[in-house]
N, C-alpha and C. Protein backbone atom coordinates (compact mmCIF):
# COMPACT_ATOMS: atom_id res chain seq x y z
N UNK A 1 124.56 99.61 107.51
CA UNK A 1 125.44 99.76 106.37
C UNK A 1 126.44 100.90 106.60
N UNK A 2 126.03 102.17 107.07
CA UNK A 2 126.72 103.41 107.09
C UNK A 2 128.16 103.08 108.41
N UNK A 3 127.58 101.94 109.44
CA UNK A 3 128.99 101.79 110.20
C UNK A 3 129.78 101.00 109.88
N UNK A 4 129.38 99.90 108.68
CA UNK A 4 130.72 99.75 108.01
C UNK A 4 131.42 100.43 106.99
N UNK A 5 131.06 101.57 106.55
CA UNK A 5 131.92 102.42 105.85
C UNK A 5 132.98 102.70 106.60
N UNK A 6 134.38 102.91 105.49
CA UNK A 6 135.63 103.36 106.42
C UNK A 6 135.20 104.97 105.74
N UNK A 7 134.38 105.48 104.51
CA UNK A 7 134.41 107.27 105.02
C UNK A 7 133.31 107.55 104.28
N UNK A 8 132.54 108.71 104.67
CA UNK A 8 131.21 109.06 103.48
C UNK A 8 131.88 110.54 102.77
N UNK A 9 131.48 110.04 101.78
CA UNK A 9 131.82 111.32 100.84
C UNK A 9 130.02 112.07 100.43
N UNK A 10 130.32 113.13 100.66
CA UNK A 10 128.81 114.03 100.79
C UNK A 10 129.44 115.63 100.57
N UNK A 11 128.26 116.53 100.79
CA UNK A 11 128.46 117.63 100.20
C UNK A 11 127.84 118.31 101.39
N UNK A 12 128.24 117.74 102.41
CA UNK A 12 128.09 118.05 103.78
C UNK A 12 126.58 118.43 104.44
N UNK A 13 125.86 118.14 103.41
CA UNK A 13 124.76 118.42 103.60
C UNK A 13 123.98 117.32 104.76
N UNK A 14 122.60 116.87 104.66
CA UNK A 14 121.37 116.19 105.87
C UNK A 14 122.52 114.75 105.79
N UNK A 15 122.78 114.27 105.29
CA UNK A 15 123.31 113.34 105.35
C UNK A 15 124.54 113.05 106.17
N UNK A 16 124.96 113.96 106.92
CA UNK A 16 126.45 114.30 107.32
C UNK A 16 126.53 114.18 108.40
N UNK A 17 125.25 114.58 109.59
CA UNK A 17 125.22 114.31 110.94
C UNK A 17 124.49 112.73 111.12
N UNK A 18 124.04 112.19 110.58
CA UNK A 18 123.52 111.25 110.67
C UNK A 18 125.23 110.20 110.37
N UNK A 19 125.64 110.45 109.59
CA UNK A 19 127.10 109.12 109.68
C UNK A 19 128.09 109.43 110.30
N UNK A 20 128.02 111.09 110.72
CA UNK A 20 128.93 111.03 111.98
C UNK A 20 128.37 110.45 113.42
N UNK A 21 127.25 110.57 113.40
CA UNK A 21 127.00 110.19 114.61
C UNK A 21 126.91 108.59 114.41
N UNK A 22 127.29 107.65 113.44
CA UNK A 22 127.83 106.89 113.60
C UNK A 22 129.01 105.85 113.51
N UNK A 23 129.93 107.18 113.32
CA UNK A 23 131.10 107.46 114.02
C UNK A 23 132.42 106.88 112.37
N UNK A 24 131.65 107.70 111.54
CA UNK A 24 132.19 107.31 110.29
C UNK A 24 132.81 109.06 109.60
N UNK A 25 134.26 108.46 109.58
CA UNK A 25 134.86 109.80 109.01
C UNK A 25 134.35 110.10 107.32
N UNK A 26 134.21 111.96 107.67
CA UNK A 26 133.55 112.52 106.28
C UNK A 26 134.88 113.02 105.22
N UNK A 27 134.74 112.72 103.44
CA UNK A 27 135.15 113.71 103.02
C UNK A 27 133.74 114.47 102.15
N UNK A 28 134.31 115.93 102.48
CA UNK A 28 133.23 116.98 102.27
C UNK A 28 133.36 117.48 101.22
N UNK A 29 132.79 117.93 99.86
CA UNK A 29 132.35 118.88 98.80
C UNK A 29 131.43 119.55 98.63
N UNK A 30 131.38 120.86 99.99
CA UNK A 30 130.08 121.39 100.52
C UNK A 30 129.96 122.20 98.68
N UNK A 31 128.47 122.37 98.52
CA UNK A 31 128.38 122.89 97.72
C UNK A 31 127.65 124.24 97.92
N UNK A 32 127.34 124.71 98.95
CA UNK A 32 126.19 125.91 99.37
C UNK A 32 127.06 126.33 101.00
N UNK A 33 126.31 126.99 101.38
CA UNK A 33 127.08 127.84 102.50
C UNK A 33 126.77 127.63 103.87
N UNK A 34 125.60 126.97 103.89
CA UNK A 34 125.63 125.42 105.31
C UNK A 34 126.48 124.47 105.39
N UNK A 35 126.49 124.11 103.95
CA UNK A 35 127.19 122.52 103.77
C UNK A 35 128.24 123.27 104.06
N UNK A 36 129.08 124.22 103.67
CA UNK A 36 130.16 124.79 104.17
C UNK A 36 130.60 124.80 105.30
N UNK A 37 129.19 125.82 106.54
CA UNK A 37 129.33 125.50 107.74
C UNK A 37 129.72 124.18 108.67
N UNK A 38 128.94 123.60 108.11
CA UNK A 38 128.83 121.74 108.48
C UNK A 38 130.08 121.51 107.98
N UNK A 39 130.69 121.65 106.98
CA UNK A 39 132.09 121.06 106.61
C UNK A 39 132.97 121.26 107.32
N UNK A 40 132.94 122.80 107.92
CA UNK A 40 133.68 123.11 108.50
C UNK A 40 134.20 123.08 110.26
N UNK A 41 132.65 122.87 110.62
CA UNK A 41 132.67 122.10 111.95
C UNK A 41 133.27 120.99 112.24
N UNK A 42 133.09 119.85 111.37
CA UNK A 42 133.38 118.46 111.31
C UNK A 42 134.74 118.57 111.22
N UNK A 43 135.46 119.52 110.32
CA UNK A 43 136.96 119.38 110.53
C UNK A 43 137.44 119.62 111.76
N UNK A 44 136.76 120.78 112.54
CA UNK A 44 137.55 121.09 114.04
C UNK A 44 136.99 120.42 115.04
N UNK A 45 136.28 119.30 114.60
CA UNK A 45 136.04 117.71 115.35
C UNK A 45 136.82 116.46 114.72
N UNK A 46 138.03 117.81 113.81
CA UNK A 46 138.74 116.43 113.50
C UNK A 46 138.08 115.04 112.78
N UNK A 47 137.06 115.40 112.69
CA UNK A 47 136.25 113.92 111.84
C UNK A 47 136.13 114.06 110.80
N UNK A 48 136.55 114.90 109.74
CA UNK A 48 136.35 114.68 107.96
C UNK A 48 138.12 116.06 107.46
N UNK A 49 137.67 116.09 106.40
CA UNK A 49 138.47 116.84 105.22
C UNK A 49 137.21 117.17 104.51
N UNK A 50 137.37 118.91 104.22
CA UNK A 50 136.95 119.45 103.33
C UNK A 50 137.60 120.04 102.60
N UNK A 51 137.00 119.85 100.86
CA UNK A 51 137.68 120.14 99.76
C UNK A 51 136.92 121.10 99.43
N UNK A 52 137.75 122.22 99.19
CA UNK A 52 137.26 123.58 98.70
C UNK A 52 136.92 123.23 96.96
N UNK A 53 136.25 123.93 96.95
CA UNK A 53 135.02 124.01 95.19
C UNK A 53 136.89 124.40 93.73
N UNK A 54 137.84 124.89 94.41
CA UNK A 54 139.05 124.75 93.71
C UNK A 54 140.10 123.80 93.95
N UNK A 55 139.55 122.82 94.17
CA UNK A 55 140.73 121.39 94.20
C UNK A 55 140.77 121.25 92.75
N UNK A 56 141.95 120.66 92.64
CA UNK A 56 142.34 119.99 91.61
C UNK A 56 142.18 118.26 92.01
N UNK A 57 142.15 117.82 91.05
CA UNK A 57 141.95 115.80 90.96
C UNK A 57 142.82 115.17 91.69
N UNK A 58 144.34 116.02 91.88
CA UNK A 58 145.51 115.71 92.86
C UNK A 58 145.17 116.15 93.94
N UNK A 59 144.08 117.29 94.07
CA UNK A 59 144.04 118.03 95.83
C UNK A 59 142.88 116.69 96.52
N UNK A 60 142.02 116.00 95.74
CA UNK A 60 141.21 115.62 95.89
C UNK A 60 141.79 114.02 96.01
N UNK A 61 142.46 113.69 95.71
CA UNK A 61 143.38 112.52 95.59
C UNK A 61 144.07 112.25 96.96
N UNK A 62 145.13 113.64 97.37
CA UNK A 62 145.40 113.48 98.36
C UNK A 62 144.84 113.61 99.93
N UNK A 63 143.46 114.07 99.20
CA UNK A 63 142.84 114.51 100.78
C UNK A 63 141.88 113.38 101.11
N UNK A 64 142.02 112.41 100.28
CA UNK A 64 141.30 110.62 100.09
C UNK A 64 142.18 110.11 101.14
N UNK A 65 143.63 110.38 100.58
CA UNK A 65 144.87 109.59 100.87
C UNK A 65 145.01 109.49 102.42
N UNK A 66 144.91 110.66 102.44
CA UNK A 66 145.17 111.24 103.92
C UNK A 66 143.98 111.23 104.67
N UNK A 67 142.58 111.18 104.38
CA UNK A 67 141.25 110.31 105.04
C UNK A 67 141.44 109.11 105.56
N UNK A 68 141.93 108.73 104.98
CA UNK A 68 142.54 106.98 104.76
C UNK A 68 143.54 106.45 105.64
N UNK A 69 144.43 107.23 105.30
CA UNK A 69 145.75 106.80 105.91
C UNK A 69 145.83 107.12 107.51
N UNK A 70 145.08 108.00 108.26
CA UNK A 70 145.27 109.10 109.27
C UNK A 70 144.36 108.51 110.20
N UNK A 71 144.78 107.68 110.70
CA UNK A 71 143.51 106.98 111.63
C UNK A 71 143.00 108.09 112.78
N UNK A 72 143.66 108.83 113.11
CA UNK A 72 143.36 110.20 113.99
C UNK A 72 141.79 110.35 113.31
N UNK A 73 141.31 110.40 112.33
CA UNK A 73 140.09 110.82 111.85
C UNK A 73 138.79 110.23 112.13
N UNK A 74 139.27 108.75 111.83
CA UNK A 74 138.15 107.63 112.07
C UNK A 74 137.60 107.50 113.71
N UNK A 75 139.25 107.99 114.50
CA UNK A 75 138.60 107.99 116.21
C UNK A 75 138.18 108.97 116.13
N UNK A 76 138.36 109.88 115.59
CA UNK A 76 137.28 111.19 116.15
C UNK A 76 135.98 111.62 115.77
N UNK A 77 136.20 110.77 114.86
CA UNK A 77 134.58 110.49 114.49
C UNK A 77 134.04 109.49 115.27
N UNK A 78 134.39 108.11 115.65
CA UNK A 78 134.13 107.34 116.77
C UNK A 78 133.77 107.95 117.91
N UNK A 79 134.58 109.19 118.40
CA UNK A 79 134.57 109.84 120.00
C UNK A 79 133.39 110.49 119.52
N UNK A 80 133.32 111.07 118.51
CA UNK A 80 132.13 112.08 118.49
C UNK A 80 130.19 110.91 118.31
N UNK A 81 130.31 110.28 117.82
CA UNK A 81 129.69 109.27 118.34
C UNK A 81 129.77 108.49 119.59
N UNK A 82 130.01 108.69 120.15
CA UNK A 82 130.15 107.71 121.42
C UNK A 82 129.55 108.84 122.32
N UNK A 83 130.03 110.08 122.18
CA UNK A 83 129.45 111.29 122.90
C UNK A 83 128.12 111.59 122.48
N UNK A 84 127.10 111.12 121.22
CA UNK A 84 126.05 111.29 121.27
C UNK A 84 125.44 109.37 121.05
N UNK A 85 125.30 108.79 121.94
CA UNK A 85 124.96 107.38 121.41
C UNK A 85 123.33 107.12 120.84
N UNK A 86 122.56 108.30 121.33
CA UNK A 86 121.15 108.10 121.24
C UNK A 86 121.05 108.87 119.77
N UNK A 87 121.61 109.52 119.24
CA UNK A 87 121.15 110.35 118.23
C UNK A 87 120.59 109.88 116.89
N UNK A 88 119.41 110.41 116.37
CA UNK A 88 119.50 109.58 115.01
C UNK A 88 118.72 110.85 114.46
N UNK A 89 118.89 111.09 113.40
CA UNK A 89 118.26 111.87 112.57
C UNK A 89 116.73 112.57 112.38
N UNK A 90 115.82 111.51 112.81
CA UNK A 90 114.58 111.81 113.11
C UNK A 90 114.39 112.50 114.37
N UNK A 91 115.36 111.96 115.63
CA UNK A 91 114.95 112.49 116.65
C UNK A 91 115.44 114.20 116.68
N UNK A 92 116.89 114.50 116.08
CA UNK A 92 117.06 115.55 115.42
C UNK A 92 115.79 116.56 114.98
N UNK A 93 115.39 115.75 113.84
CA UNK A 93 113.83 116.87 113.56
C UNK A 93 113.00 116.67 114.40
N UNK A 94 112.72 115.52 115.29
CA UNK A 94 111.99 116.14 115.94
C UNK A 94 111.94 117.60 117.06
N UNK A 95 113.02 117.51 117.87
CA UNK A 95 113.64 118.30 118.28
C UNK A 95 113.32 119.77 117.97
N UNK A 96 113.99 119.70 116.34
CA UNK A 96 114.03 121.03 116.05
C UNK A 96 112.61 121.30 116.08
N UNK A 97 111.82 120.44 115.26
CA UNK A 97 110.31 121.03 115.25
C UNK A 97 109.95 121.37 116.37
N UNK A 98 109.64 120.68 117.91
CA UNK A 98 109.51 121.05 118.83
C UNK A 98 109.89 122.49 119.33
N UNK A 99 111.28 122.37 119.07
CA UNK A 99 111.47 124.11 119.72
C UNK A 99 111.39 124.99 118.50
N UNK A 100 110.55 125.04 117.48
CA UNK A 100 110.15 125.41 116.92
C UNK A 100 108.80 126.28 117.31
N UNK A 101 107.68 124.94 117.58
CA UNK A 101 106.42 124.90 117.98
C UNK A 101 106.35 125.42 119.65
N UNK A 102 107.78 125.47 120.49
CA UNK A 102 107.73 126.17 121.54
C UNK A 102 107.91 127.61 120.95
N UNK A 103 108.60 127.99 120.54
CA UNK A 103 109.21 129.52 119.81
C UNK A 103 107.63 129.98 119.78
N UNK A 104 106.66 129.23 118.55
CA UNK A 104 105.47 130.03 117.94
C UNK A 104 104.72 129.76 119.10
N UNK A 105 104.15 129.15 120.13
CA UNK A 105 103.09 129.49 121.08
C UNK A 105 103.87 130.14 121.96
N UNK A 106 104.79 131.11 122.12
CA UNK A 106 105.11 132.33 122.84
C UNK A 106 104.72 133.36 122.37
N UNK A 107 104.52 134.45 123.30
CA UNK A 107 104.28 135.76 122.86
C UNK A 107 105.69 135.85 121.29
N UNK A 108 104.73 136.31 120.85
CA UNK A 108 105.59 136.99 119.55
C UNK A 108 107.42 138.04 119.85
N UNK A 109 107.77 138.48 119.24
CA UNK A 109 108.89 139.33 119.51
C UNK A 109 108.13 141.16 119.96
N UNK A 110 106.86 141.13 118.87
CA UNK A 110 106.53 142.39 119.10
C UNK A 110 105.59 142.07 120.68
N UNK A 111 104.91 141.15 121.03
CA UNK A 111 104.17 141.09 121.75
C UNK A 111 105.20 141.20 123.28
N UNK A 112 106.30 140.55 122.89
CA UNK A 112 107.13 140.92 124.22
C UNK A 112 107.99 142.24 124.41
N UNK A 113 107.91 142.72 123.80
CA UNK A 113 108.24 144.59 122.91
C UNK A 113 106.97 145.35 124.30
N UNK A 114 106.06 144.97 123.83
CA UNK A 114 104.57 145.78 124.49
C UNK A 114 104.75 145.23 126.08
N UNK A 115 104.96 143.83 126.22
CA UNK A 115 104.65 143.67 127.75
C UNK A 115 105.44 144.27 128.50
N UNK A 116 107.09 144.47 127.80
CA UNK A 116 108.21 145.06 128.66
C UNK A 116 108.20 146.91 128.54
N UNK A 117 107.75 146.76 127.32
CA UNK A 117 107.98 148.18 127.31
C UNK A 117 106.98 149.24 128.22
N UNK A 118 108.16 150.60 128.78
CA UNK A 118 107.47 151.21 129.99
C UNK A 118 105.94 151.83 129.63
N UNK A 119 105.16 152.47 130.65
CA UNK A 119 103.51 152.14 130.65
C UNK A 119 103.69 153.87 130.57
């Protein structure tokens, strides 16, 4: 369903890497200061428009317009999918959990403090 969308509108949040990576241009209404981050990445991949929390109904109108109209957007969301073809969301968490669960069965930060530090 998500690759026939021509754009997802989201708040740039979990939902946002998952339809770019299938290669569907975003418009963004991050509401918190990740979704921000994420909003703001995706623009300098050229794959969405983010609307700052002070648009007006016309700022928000035209930044549809210009989603729309600007096919530059839709390929770069395409390229940016095509550059990850395996990706899907789960494998994402898994991932993270993993180097997560590598991080905690290492020596700790203090424990590598003691091994380095002089005798």
């Amino acid at each position: 369903l998500v690759a026939a969308c021509d754009l997802f509108v989201s708040h740039a949040g979990g939902a946002c890497a998952g339809t770019l990576a299938a290669g569907v241009p975003q418009l963004m209404f991050p509401a918190q200061y990740e979704q921000y981050l994420t909003a703001l990445r995706v623009v300098q991949l050229r794959a969405g428009v983010l609307v700052k929390p002070t648009a007006t109904p016309r700022d928000v109108g035209g930044a549809l317009a210009h989603l729309l109209g600007d096919p530059s957007h839709a390929a770069a969301a395409k390229a940016y999918a095509a550059r990850y073809p395996d990706y899907t969301p789960q494998e994402h968490v898994r991932r993270v959990v993993a180097r997560i669960e590598e991080i905690l069965a290492g020596p700790s930060r203090w424990e590598r403090r003691a091994i380095l530090a002089p005798r």
